[in-house]
Each structure stands twice: as structure tokens, then as C-alpha cells.
N, C-alpha and C. Protein backbone atom coordinates (compact mmCIF):
# COMPACT_ATOMS: atom_id res chain seq x y z
N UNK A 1 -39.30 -0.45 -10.89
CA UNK A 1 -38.49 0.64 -11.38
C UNK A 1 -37.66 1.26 -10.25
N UNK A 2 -38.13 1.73 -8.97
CA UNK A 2 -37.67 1.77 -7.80
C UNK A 2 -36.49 1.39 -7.50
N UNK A 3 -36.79 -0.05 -7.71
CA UNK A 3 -35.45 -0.77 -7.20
C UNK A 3 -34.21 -1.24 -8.16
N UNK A 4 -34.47 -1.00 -9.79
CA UNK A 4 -33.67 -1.02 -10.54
C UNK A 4 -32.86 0.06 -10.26
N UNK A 5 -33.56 1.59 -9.93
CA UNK A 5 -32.59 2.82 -9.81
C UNK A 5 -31.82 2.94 -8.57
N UNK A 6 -32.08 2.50 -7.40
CA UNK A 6 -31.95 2.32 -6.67
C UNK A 6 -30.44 1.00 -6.71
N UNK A 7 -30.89 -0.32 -7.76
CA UNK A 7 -29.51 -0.91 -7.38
C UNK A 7 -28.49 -0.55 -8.14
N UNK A 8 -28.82 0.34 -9.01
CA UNK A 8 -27.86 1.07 -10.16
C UNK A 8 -27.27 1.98 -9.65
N UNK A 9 -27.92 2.74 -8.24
CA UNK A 9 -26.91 3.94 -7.76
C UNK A 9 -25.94 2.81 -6.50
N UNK A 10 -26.81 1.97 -6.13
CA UNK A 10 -25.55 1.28 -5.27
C UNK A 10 -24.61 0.69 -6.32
N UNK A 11 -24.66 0.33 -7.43
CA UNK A 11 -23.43 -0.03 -8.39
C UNK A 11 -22.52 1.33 -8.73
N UNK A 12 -23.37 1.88 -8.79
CA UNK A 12 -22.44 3.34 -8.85
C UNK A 12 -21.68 3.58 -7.96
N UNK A 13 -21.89 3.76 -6.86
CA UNK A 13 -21.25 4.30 -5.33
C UNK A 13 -20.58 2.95 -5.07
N UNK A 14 -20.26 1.95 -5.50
CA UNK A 14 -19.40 0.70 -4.83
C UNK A 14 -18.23 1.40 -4.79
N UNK A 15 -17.46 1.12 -6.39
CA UNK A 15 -15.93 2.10 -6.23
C UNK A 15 -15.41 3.33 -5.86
N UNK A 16 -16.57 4.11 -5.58
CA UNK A 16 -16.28 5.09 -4.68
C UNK A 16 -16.22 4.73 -3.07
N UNK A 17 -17.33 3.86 -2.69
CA UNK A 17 -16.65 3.54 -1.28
C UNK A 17 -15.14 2.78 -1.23
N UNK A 18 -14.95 1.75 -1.98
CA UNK A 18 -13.97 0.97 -2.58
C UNK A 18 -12.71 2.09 -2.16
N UNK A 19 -12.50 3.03 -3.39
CA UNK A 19 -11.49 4.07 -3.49
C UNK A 19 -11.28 4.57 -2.26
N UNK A 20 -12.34 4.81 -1.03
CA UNK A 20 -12.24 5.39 0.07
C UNK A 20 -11.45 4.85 0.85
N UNK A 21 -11.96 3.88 0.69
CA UNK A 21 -10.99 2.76 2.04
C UNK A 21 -9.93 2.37 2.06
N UNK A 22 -9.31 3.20 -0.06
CA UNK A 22 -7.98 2.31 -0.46
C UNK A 22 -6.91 2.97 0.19
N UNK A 23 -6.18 2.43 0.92
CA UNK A 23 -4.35 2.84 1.62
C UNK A 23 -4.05 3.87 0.47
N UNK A 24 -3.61 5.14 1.21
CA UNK A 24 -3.18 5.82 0.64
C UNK A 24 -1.90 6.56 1.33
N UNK A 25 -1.10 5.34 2.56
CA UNK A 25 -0.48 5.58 2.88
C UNK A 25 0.77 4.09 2.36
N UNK A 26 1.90 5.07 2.79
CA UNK A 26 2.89 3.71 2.29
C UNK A 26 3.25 2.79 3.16
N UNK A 27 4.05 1.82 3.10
CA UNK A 27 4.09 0.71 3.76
C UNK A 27 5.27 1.31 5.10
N UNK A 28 6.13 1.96 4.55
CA UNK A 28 6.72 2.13 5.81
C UNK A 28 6.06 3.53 6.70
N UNK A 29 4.97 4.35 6.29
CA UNK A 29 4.19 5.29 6.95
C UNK A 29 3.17 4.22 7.33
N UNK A 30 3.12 3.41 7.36
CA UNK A 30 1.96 2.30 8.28
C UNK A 30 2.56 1.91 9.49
N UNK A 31 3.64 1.19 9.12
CA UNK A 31 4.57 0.56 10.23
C UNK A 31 5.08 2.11 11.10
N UNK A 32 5.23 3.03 10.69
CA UNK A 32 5.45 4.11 11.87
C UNK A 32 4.97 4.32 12.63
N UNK A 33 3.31 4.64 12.13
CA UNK A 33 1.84 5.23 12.81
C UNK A 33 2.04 4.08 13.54
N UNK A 34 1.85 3.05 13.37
CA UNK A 34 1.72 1.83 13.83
C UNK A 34 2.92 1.66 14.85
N UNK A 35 4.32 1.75 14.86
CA UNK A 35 4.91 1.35 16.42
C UNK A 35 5.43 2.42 16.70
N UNK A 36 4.65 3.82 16.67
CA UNK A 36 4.30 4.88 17.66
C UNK A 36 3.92 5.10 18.77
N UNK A 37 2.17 3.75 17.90
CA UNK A 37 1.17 3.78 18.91
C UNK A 37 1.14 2.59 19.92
N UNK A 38 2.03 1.65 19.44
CA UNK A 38 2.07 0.47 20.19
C UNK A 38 2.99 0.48 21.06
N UNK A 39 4.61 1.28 20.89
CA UNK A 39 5.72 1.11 21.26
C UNK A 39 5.91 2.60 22.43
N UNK A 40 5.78 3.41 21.66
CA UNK A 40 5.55 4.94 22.49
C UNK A 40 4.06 5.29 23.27
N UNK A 41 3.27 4.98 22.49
CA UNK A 41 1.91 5.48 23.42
C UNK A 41 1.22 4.13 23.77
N UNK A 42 1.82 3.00 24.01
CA UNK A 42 1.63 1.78 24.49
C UNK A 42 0.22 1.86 24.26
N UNK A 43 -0.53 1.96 22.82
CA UNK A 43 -1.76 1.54 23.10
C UNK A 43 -2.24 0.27 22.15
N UNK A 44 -1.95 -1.00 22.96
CA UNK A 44 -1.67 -2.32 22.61
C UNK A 44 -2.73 -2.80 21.38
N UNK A 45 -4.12 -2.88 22.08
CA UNK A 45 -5.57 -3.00 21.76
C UNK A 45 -5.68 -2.25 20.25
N UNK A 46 -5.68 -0.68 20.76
CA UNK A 46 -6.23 0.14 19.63
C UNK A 46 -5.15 0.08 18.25
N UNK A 47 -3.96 -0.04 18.45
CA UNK A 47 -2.99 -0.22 17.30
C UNK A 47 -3.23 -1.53 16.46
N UNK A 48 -2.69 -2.89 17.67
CA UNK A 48 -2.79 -3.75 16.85
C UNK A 48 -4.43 -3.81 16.24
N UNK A 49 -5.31 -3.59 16.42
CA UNK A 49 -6.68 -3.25 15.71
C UNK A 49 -6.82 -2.48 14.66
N UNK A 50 -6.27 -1.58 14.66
CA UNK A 50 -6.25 -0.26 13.43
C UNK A 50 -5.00 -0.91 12.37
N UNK A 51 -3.43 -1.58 12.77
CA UNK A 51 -2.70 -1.63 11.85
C UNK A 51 -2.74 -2.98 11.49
N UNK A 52 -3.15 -4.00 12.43
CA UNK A 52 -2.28 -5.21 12.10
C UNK A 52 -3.73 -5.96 11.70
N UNK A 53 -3.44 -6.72 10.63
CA UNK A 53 -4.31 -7.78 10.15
C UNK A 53 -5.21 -8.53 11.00
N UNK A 54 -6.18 -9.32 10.51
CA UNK A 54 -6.62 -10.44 11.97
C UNK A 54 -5.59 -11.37 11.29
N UNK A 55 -5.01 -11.85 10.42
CA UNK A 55 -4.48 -12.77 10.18
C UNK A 55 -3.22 -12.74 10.30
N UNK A 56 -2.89 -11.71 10.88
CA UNK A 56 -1.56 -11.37 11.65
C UNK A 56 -0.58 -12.98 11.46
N UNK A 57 0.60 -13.18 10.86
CA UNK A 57 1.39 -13.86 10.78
C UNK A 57 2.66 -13.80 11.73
N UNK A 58 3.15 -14.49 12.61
CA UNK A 58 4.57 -14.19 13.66
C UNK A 58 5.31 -15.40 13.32
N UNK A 59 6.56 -14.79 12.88
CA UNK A 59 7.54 -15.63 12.64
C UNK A 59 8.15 -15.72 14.32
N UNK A 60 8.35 -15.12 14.83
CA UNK A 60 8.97 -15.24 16.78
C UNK A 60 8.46 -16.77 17.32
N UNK A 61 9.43 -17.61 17.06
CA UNK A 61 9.44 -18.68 18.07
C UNK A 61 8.53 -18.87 19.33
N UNK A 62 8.44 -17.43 19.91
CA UNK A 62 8.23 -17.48 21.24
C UNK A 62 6.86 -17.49 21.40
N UNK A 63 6.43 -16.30 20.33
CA UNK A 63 4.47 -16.13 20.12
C UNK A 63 4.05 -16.78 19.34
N UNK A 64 2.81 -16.66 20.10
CA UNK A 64 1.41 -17.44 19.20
C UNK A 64 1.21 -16.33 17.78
N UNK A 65 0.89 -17.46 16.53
CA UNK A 65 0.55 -16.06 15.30
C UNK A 65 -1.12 -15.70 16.03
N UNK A 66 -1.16 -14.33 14.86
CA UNK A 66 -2.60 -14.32 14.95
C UNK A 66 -2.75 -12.57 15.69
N UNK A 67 -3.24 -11.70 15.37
CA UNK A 67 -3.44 -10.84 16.23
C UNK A 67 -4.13 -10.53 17.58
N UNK A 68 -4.84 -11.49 17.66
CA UNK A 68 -5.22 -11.64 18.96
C UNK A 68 -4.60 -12.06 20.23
N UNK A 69 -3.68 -12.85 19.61
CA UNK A 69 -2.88 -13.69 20.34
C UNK A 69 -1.68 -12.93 20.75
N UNK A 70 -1.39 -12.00 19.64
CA UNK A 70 -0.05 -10.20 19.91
C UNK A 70 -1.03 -9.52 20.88
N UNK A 71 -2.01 -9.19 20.45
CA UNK A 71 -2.96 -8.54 21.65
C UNK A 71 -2.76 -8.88 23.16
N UNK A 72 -3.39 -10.12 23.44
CA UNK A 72 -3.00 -10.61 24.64
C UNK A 72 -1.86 -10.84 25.35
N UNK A 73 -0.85 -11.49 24.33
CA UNK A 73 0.61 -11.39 25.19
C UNK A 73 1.20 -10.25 25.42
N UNK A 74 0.93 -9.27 25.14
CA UNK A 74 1.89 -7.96 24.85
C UNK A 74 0.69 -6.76 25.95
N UNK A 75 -0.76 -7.10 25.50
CA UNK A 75 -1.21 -5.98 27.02
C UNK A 75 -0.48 -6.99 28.03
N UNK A 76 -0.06 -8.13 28.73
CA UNK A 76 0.26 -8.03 29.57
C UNK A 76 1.42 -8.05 29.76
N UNK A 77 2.47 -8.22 28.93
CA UNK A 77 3.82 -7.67 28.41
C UNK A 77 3.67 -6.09 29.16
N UNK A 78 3.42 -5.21 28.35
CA UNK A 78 3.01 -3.94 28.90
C UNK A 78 2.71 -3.32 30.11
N UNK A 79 1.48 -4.29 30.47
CA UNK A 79 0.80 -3.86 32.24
C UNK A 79 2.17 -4.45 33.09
N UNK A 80 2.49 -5.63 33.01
CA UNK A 80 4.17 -6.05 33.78
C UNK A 80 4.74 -5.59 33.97
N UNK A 81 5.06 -4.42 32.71
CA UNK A 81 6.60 -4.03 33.12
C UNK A 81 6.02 -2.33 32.39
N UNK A 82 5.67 -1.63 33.42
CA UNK A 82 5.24 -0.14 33.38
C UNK A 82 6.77 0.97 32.76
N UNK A 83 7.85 0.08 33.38
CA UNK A 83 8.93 0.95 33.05
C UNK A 83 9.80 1.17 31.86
N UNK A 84 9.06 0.08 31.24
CA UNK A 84 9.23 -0.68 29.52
C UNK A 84 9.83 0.82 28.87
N UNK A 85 10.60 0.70 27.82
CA UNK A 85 10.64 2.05 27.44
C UNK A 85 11.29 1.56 25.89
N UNK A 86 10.89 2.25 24.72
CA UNK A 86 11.95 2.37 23.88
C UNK A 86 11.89 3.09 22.74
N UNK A 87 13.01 3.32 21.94
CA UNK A 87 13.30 5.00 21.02
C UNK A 87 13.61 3.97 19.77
N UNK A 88 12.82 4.41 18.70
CA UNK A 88 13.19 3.93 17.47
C UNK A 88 14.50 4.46 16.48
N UNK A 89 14.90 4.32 16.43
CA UNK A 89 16.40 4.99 15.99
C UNK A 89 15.97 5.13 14.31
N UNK A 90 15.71 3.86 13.62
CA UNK A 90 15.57 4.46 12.02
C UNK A 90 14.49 2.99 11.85
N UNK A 91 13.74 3.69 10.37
CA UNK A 91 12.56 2.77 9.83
C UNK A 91 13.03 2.39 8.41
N UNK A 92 13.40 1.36 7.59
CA UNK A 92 13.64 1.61 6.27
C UNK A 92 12.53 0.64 5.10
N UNK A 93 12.37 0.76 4.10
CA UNK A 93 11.42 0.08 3.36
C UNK A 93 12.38 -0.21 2.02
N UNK A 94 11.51 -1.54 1.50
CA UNK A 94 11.52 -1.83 0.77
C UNK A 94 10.82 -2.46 0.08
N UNK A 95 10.06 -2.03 -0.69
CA UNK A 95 8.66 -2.26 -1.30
C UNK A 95 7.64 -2.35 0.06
N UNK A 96 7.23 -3.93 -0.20
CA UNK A 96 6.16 -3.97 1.20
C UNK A 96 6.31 -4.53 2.53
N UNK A 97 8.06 -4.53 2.39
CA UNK A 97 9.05 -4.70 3.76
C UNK A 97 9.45 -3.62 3.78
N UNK A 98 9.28 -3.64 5.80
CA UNK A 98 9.64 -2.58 6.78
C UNK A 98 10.59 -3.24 7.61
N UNK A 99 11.67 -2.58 8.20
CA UNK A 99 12.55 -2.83 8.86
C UNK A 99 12.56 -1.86 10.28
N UNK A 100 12.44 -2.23 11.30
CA UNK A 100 12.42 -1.03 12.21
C UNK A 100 13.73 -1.29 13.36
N UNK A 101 14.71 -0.37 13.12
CA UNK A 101 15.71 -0.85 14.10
C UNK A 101 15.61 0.15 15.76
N UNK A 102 15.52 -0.65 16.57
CA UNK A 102 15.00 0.32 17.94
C UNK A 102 15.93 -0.52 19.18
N UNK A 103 16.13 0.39 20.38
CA UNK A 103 16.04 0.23 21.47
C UNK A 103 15.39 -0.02 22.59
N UNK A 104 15.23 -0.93 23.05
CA UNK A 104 14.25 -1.36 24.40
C UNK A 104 14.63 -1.07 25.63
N UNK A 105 14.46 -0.68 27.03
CA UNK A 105 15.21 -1.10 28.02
C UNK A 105 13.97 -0.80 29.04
N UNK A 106 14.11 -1.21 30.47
CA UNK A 106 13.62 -1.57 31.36
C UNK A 106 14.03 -0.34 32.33
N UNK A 107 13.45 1.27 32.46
CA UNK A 107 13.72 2.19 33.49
C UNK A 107 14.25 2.03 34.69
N UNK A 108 13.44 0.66 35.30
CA UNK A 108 13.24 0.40 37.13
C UNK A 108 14.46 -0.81 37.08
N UNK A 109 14.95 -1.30 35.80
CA UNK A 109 15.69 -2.79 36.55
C UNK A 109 16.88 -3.14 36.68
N UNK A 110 17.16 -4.35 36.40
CA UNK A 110 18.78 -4.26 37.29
C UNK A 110 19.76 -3.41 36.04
N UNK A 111 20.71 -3.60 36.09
CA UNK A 111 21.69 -2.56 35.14
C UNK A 111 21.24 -3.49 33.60
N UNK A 112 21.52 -5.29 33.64
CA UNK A 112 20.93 -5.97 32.28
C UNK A 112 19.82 -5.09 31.82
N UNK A 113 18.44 -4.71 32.41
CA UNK A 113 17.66 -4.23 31.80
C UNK A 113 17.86 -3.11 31.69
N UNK A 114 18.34 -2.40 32.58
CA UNK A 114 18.67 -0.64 32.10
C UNK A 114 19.30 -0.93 30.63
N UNK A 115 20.36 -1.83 30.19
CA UNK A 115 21.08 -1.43 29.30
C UNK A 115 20.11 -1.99 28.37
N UNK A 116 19.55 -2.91 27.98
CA UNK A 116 18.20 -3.15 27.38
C UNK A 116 18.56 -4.17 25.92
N UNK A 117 17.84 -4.19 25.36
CA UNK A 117 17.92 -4.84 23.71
C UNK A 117 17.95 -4.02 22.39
N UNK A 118 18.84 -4.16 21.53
CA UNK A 118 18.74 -3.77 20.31
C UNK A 118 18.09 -4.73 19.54
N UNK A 119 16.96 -4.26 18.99
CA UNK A 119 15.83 -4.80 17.94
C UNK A 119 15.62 -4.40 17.18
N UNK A 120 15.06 -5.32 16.19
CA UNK A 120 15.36 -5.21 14.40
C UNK A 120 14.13 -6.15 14.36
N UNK A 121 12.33 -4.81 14.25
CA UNK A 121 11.50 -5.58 13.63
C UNK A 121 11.27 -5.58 12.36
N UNK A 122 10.96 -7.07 11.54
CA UNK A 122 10.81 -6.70 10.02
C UNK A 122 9.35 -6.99 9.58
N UNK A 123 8.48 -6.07 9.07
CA UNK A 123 6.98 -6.38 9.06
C UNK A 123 6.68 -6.22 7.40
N UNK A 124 5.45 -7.33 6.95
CA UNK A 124 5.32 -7.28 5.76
C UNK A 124 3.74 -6.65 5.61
N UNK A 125 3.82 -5.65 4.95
CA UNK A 125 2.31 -5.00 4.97
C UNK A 125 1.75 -5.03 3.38
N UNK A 126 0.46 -5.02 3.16
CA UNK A 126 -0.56 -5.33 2.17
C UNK A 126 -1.68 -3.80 2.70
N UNK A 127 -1.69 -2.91 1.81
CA UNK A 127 -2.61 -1.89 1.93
C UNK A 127 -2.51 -1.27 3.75
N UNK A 128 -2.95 -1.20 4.73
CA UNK A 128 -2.85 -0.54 5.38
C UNK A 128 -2.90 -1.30 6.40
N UNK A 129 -2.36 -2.60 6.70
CA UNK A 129 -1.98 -3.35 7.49
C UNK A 129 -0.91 -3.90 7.37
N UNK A 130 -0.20 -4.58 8.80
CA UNK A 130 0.58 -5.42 8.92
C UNK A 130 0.18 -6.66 8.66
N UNK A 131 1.01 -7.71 7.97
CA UNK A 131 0.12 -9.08 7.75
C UNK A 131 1.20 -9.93 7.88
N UNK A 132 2.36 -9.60 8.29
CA UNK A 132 3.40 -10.62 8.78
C UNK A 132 4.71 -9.92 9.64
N UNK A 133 5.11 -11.12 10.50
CA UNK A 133 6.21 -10.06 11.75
C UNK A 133 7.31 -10.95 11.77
N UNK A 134 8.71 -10.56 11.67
CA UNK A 134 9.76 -10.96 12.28
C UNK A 134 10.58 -10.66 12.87
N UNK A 135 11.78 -10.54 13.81
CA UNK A 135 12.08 -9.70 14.90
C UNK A 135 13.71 -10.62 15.01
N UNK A 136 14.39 -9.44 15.65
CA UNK A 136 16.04 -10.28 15.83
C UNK A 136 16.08 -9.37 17.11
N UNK A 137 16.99 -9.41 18.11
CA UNK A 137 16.68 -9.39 19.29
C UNK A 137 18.61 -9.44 20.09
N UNK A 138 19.35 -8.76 20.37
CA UNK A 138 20.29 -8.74 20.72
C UNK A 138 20.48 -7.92 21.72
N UNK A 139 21.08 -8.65 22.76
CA UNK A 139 20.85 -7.55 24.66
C UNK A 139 22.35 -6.50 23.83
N UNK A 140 21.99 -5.10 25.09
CA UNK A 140 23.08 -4.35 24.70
C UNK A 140 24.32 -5.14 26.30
N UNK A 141 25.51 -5.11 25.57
CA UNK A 141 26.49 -5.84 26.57
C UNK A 141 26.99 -4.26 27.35
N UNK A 142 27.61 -4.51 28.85
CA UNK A 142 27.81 -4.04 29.43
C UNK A 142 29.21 -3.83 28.87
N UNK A 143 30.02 -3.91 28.48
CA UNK A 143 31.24 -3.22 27.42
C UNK A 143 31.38 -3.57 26.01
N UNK A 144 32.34 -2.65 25.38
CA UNK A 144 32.40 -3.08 23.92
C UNK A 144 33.62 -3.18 23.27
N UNK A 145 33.54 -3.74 22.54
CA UNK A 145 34.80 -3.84 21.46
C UNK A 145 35.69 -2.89 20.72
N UNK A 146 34.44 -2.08 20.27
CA UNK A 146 34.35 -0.71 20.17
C UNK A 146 33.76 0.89 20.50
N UNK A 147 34.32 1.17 20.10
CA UNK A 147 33.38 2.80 20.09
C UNK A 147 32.44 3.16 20.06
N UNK A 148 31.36 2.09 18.92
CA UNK A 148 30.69 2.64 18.19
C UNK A 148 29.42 2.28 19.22
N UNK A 149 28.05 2.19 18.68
CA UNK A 149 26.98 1.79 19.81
C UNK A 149 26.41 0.68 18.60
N UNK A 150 25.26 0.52 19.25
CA UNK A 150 24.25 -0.37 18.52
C UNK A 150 23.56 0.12 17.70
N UNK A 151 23.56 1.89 18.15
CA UNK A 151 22.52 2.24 17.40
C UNK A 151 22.65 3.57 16.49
């Protein structure tokens, strides 16, 4: 009898833990919290852990998929280049695509890196993770055509 009442209150309390854990944030308030903490408070480890999937998907040519594998290239991405810097200009959504258009540049380096990259990450999130990444990547040129900026 014990253990009948007993597995009847753990059937009870499932969807309440369930409900607890459910995202109750949106897809583009994920991706914010998320390259706040990665991009502004460079905290490589604890972000990609809290936002990004283990099954982390990378469309980037350059990286390995997998979140572990963003983990590792990027703390030492990070520890490399201390002077790393960059300002997110705007975030936009659409459904469970995020678009993040930002500025990168390099504080300490030659004028190429002072003037830095305009980037356009696009992340696909499922409840309160990231679970896929793609990225476009264009240096800012030392003159322009026009007026206007990149950003």
C-alpha cells in the first residue's frame, strides 16, 4: 500500500516538475541572455552550458559541430585575443529563428582589426536552447561607397 501511494504521488508531481522546466522564455530572449553572456561577459563555458544544446549543430565551415567542440575553440578564441570586443546592434526573430546582427573588432590590433567584422549570427532554438548555428562574416573596409555604415 506504501508504495502504491507513494508511486501515485510521483505520477502526480511528474507534470509539475515537467511544467517547471518548460521555457518560458522566447526564442529570441534565449539567444540574447545567451550572446550577452558569451559575447559581452565572455563567459564561454557557463553560457554555452546553460543555452546551447549538447547537440549543438554548426553550419561554419571552419568549426567542429557539437557544443563541446564551440566550447573549446572559442575559450581559446577568447583567452588569445583579450582585446576581442563587440556591440550587438539589433536581434530579430522569427518563430524559432534568431538573427543577431553585431560588430566585432580587435582593441590592441593593427587598424584591419580595429575596424573589425560585421556579423550576422542566425541560431535555431527548441525550448530554451540553441540547437543549430549559422554565421556570415564581412570585414568592415577601410573606406566606403557610401555614407551609410554597416551597422
Amino acid at each position: 500500500m506504501r508504495f502504491t501511494a507513494l508511486a501515485a504521488l510521483a505520477l502526480l508531481a511528474a507534470p509539475a516538475a515537467t511544467q517547471a522546466k518548460a521555457c518560458k522564455l522566447s526564442p529570441k530572449q534565449v539567444v540574447t541572455q545567451f550572446l550577452h553572456e558569451f559575447y559581452i561577459e565572455k563567459k564561454v563555458r557557463s553560457s554555452f552550458e546553460k543555452w546551447v544544446d549538447p547537440g549543438y549543430i554548426q553550419h561554419n565551415p571552419y568549426a567542429q559541430t557539437g557544443r563541446e567542440a564551440a566550447i573549446a575553440f572559442l575559450t581559446k578564441f577568447v583567452e588569445g585575443n583579450p582585446g576581442q570586443r563587440t556591440k550587438i546592434h539589433r536581434i530579430i526573430a522569427d518563430g524559432d529563428l534568431v538573427a543577431a546582427h553585431s560588430h566585432g573588432w580587435q582593441e590592441d590590433g593593427t587598424p584591419e582589426q580595429k575596424r573589425g567584422f560585421a556579423v550576422v549570427d542566425m541560431f535555431r532554438v527548441k525550448g530554451c536552447k540553441v540547437m543549430e548555428h549559422w554565421d556570415v562574416i564581412s570585414p568592415v573596409p577601410e573606406t566606403s561607397a557610401n555614407t551609410n555604415t554597416m551597422f
